[in-house]
C-alpha atoms as a PDB file:
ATOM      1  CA  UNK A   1     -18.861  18.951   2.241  1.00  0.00           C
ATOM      2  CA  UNK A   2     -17.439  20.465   5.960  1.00  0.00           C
ATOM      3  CA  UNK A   3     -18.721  23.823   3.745  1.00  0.00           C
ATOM      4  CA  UNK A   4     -22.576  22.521   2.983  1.00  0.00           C
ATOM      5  CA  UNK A   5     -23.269  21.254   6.736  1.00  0.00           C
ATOM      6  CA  UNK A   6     -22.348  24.404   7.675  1.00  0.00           C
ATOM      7  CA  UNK A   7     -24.255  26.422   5.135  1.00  0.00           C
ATOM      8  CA  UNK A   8     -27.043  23.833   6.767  1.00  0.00           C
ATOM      9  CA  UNK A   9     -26.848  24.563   9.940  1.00  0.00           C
ATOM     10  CA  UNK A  10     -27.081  28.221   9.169  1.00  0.00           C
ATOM     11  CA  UNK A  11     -29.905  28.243   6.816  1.00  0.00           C
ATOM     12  CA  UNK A  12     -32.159  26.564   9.214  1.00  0.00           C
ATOM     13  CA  UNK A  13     -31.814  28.758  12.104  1.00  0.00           C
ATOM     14  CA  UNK A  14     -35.479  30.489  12.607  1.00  0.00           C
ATOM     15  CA  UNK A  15     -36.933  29.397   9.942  1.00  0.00           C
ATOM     16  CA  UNK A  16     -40.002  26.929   9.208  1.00  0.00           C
ATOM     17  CA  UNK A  17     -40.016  22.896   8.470  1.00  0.00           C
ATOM     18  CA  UNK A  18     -41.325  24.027   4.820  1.00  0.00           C
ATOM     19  CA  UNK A  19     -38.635  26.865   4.084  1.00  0.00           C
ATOM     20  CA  UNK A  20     -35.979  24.286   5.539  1.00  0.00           C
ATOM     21  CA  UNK A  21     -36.601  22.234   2.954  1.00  0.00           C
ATOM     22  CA  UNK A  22     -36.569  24.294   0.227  1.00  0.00           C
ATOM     23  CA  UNK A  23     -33.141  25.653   1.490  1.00  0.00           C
ATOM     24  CA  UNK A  24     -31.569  22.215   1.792  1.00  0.00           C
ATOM     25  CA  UNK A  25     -32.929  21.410  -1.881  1.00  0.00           C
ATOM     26  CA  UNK A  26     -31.316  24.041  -3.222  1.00  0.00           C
ATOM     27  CA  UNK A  27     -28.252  23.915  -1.436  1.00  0.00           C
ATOM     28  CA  UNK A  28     -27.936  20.204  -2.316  1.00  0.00           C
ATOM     29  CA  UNK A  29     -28.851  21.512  -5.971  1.00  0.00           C
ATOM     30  CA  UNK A  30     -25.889  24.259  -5.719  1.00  0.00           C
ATOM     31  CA  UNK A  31     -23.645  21.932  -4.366  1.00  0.00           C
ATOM     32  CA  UNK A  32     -24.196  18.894  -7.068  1.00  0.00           C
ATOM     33  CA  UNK A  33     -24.046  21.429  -9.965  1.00  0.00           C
ATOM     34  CA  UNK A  34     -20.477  22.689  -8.947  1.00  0.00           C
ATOM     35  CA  UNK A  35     -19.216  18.909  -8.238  1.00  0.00           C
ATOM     36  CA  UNK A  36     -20.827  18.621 -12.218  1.00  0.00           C
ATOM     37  CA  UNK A  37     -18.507  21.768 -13.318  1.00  0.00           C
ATOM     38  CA  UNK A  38     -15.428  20.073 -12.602  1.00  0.00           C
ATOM     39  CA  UNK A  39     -13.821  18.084 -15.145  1.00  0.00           C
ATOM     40  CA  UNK A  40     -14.308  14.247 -15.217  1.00  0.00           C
ATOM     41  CA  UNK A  41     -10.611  13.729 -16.037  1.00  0.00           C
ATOM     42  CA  UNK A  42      -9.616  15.914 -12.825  1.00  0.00           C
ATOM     43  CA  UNK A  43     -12.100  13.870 -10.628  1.00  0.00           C
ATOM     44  CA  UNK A  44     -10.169  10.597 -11.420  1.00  0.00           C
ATOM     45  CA  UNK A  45      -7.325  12.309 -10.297  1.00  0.00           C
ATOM     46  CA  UNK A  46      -8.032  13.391  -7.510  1.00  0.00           C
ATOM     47  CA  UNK A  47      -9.566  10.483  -6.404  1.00  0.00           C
ATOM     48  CA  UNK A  48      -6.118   8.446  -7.695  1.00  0.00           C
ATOM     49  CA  UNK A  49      -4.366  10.918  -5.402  1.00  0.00           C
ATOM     50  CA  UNK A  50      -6.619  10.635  -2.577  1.00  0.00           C
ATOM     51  CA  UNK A  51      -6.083   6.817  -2.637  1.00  0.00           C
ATOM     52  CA  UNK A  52      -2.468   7.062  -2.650  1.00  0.00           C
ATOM     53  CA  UNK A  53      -2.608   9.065   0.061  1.00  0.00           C
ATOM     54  CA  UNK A  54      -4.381   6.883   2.278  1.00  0.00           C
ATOM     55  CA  UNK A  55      -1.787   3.777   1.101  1.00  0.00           C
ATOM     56  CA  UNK A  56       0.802   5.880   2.187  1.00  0.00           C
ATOM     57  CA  UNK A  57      -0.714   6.875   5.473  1.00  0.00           C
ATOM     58  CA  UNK A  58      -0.963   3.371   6.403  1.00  0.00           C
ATOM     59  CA  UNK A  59      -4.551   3.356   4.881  1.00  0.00           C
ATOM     60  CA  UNK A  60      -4.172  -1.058   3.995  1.00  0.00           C
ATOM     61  CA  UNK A  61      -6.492  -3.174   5.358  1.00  0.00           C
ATOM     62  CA  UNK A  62      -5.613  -6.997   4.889  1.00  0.00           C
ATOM     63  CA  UNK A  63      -8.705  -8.655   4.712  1.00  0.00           C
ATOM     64  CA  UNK A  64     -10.242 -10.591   1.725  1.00  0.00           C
ATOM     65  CA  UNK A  65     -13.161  -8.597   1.043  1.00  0.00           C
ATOM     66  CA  UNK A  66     -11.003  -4.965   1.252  1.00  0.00           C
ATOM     67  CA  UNK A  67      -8.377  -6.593  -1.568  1.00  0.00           C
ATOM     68  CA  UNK A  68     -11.731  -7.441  -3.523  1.00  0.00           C
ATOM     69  CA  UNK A  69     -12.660  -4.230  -3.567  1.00  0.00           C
ATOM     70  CA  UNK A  70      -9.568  -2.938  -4.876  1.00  0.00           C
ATOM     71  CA  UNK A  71      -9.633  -2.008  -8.859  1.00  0.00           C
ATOM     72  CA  UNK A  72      -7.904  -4.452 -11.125  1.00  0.00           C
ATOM     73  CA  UNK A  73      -4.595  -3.447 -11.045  1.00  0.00           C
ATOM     74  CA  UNK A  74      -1.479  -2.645 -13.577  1.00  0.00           C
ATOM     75  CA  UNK A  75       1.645  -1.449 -13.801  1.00  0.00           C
ATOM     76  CA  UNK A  76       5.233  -1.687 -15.138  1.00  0.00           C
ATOM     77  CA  UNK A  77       8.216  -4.088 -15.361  1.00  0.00           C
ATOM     78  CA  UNK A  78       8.661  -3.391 -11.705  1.00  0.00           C
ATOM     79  CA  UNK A  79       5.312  -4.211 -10.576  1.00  0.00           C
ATOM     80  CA  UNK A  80       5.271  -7.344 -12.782  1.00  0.00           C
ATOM     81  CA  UNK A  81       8.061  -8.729 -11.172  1.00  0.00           C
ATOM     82  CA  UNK A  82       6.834  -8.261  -7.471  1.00  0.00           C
ATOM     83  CA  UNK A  83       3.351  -9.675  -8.835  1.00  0.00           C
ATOM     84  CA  UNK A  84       5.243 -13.104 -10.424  1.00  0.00           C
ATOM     85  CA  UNK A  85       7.230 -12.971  -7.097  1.00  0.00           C
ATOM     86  CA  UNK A  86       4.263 -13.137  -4.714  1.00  0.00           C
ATOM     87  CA  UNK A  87       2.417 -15.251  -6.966  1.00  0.00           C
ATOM     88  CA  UNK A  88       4.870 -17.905  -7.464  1.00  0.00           C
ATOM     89  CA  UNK A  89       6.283 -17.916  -3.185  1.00  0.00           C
ATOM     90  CA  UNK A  90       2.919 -16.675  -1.408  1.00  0.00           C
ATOM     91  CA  UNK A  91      -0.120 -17.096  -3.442  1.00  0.00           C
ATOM     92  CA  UNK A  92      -1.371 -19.888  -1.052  1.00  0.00           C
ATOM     93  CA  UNK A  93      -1.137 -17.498   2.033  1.00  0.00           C
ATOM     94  CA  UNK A  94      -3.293 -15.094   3.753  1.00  0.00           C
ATOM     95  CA  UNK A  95      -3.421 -11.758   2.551  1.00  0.00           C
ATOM     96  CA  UNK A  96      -1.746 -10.272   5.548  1.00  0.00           C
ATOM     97  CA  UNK A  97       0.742 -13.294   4.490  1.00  0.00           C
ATOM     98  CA  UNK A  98       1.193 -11.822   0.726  1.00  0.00           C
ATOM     99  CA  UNK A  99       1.658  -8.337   2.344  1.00  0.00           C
ATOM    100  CA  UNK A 100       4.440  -9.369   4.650  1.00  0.00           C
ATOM    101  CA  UNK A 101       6.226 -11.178   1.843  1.00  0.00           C
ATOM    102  CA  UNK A 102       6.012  -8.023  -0.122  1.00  0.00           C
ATOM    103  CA  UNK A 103       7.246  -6.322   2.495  1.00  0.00           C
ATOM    104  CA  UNK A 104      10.485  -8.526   2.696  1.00  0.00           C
ATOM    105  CA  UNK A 105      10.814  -7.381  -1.171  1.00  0.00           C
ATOM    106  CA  UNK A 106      10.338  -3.738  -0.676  1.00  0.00           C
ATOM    107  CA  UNK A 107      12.752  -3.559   2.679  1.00  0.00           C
ATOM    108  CA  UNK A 108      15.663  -5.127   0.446  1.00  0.00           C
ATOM    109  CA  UNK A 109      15.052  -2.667  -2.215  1.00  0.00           C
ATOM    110  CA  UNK A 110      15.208  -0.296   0.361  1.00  0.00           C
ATOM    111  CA  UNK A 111      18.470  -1.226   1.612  1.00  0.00           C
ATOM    112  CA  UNK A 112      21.977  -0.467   0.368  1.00  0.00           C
ATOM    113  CA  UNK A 113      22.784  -4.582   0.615  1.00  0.00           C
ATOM    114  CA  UNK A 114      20.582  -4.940  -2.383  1.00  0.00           C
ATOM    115  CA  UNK A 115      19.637  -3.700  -5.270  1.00  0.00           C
ATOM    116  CA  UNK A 116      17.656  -1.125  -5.243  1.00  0.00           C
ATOM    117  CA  UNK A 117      14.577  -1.820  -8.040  1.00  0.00           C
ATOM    118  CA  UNK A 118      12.281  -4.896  -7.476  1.00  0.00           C
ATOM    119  CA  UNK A 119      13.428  -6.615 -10.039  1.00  0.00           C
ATOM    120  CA  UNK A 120      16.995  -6.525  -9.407  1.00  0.00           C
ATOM    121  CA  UNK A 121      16.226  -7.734  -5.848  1.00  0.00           C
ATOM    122  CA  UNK A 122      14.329 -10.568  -7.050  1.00  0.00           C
ATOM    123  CA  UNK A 123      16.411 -11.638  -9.519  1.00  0.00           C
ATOM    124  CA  UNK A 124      19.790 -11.310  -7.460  1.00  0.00           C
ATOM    125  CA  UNK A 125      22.020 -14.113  -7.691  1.00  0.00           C
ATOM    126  CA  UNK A 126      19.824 -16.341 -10.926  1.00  0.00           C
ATOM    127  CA  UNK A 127      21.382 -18.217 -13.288  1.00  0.00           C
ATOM    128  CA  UNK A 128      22.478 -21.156 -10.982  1.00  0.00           C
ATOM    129  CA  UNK A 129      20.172 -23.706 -10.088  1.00  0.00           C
ATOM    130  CA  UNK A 130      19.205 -22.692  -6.316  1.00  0.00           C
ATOM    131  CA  UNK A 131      21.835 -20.083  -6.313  1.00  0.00           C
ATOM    132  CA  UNK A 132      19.278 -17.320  -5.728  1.00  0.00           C
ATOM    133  CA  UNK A 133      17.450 -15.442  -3.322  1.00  0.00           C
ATOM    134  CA  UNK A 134      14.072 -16.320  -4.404  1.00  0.00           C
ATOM    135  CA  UNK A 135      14.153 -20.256  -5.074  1.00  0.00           C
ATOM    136  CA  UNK A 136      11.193 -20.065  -8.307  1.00  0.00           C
ATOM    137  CA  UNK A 137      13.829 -18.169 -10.249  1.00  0.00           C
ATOM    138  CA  UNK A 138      16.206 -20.483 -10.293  1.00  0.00           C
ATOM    139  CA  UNK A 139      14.589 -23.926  -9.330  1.00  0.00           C
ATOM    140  CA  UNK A 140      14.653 -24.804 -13.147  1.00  0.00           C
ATOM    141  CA  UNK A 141      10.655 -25.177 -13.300  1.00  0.00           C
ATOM    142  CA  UNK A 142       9.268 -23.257 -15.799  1.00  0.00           C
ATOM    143  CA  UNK A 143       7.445 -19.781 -14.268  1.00  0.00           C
ATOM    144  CA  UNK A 144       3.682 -20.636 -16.051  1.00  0.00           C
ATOM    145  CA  UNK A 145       0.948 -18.618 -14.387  1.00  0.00           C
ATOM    146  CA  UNK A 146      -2.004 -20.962 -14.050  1.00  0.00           C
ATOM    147  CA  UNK A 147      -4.461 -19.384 -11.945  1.00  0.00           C
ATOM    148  CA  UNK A 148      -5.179 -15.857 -13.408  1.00  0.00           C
ATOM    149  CA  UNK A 149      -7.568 -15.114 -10.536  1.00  0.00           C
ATOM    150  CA  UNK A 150      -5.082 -15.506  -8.038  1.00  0.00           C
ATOM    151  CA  UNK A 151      -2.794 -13.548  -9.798  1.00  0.00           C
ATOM    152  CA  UNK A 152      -5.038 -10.497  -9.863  1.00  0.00           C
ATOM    153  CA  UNK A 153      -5.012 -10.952  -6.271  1.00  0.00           C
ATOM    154  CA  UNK A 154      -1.627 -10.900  -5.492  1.00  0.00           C
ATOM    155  CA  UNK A 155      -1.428  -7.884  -8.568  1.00  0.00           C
ATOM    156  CA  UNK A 156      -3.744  -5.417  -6.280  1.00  0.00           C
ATOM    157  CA  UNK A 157      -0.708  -6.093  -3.320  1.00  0.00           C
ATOM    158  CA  UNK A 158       2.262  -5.647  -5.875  1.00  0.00           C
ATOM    159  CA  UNK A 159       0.454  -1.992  -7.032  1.00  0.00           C
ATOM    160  CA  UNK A 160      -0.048  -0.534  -3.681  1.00  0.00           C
ATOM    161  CA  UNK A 161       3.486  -2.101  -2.471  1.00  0.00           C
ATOM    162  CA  UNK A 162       5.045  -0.365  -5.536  1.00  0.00           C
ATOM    163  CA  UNK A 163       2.891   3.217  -5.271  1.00  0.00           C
ATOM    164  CA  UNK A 164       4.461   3.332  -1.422  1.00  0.00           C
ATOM    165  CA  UNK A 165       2.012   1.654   1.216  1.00  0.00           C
ATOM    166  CA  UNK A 166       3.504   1.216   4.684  1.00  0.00           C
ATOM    167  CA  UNK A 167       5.698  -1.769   5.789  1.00  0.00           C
ATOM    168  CA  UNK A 168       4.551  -2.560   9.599  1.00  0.00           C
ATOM    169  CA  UNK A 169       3.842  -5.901   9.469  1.00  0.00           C
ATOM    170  CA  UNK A 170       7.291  -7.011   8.882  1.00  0.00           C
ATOM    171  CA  UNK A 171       9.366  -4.964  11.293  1.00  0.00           C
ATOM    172  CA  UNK A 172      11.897  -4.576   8.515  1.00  0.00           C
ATOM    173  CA  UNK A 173      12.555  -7.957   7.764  1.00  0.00           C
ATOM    174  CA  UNK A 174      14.750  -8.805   4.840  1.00  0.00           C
ATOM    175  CA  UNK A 175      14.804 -12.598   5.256  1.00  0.00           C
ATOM    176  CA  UNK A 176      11.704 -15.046   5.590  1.00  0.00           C
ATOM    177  CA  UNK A 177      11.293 -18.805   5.108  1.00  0.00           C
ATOM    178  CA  UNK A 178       8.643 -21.647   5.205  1.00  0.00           C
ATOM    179  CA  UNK A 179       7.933 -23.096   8.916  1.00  0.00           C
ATOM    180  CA  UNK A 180       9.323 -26.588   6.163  1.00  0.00           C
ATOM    181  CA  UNK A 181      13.274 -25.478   6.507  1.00  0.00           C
ATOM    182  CA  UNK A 182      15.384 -24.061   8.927  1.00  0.00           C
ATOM    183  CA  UNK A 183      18.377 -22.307   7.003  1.00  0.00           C
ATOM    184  CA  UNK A 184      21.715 -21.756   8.543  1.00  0.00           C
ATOM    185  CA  UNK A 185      21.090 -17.719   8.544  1.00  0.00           C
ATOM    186  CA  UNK A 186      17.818 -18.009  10.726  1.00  0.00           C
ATOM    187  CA  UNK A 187      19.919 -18.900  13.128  1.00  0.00           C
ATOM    188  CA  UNK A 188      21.532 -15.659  14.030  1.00  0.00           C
ATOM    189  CA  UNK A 189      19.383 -13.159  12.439  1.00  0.00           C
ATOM    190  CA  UNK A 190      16.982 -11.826  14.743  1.00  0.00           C
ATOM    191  CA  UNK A 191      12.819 -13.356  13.721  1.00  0.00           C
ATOM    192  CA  UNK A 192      10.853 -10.162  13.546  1.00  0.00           C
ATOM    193  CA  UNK A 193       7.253 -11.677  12.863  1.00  0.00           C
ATOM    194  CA  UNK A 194       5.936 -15.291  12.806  1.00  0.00           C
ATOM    195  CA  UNK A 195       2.981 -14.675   9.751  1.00  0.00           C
ATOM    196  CA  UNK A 196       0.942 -17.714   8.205  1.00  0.00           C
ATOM    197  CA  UNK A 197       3.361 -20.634   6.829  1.00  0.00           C
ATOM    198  CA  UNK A 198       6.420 -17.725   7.092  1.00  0.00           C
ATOM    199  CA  UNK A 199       9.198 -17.149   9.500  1.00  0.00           C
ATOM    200  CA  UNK A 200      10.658 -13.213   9.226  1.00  0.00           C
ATOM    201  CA  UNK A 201      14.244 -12.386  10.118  1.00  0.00           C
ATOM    202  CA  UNK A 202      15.791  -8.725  10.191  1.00  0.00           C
ATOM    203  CA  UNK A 203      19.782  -8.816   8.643  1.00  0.00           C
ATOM    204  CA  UNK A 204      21.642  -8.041  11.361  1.00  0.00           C
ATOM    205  CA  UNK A 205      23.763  -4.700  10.770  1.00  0.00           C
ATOM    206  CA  UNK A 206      26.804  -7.025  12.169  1.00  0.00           C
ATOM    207  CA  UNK A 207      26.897 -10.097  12.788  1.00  0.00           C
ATOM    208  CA  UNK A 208      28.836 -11.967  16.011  1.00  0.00           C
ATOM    209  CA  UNK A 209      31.748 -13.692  15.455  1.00  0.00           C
ATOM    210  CA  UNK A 210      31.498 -15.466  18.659  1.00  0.00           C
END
């Protein structure tokens, strides 16, 4: 495109309005016909790319109508997991509240304390009623997914979480809880964001024994 404005600019030096538009025509006609040449398979890929690239870069925007706009997303057993995870402890939230949640998930997989896939961190410590780190997986309901459109929601966060988007909302949390409980831990690990009905807390690297 950078390549056509120039050719533009060019093209219309000394000439007249009616040769200007002739030249623009068929540089617009050059230019379509060589976009046409290439491949529909490669254009989907470079546009996949392209979008992947902007996630990375920091490229999220946590508004309503940007998630809408999102394709329908799907993945793996990894990207399942995080879905059922932010479905079942943060569909109620904002979006920027769903992000920071998934955040939480990603830092611990990111972190030598944890496992390091999504579903391992997620289901650390279940088999025990409330002996886990994220209470719907041991709470001894049973996990039934009753509002699909919410799910698709939360499935758009779980695919650009998984493909790499940044984590600033966060700060590197690890830890978060309802504004409902105060746990033991939030009392000496460090809150890193305050974020809809969600309290984050960063694991200390040590912690006092004072």
């Amino acid at each position: 495109m950078k390549r056509l404005i120039v050719v533009l600019i060019m093209s219309m030096v000394n000439v007249t309005p009616v040769a200007a538009d002739v030249a623009v025509k068929k540089l617009f006609d050059k230019e379509r016909r060589s976009l046409g040449a290439i491949p529909q398979t490669h254009l989907t890929s470079l546009l996949a790319k392209s979008n992947k690239a902007k996630v990375s870069a920091g490229g999220v925007n946590y508004s309503k109508a940007w998630l809408a706009s999102q394709p329908k997303a799907r993945g793996g057993k990894q990207w399942r997991c995080l879905s059922e995870a932010l479905y079942f402890e943060a569909r109620g939230e904002s979006v920027k509240g769903q992000f920071a949640v998934a955040e939480v998930i990603m830092n611990r997989v990111a972190s030598k304390r944890y496992p390091d896939s999504v579903c391992g961190v997620i289901n650390q410590g279940t088999g025990r009623k409330y002996a886990c780190q994220f209470t719907y997986t041991c709470d001894g309901k049973k996990e039934v997914i009753s509002e699909p459109r919410a799910f698709e929601r939360v499935g758009k966060i779980a695919k650009l979480m998984v493909d790499g988007a940044t984590r600033p909302l966060t700060k590197g949390a690890t830890h978060y809880h309802t504004k409902a409980v105060n746990p033991k831990w939030a009392r000496v690990f460090p809150r890193t964001a305050t974020i809809g009905f969600h309290y984050f807390y960063k694991q200390p690297t040590r912690l006092s024994r004072n």
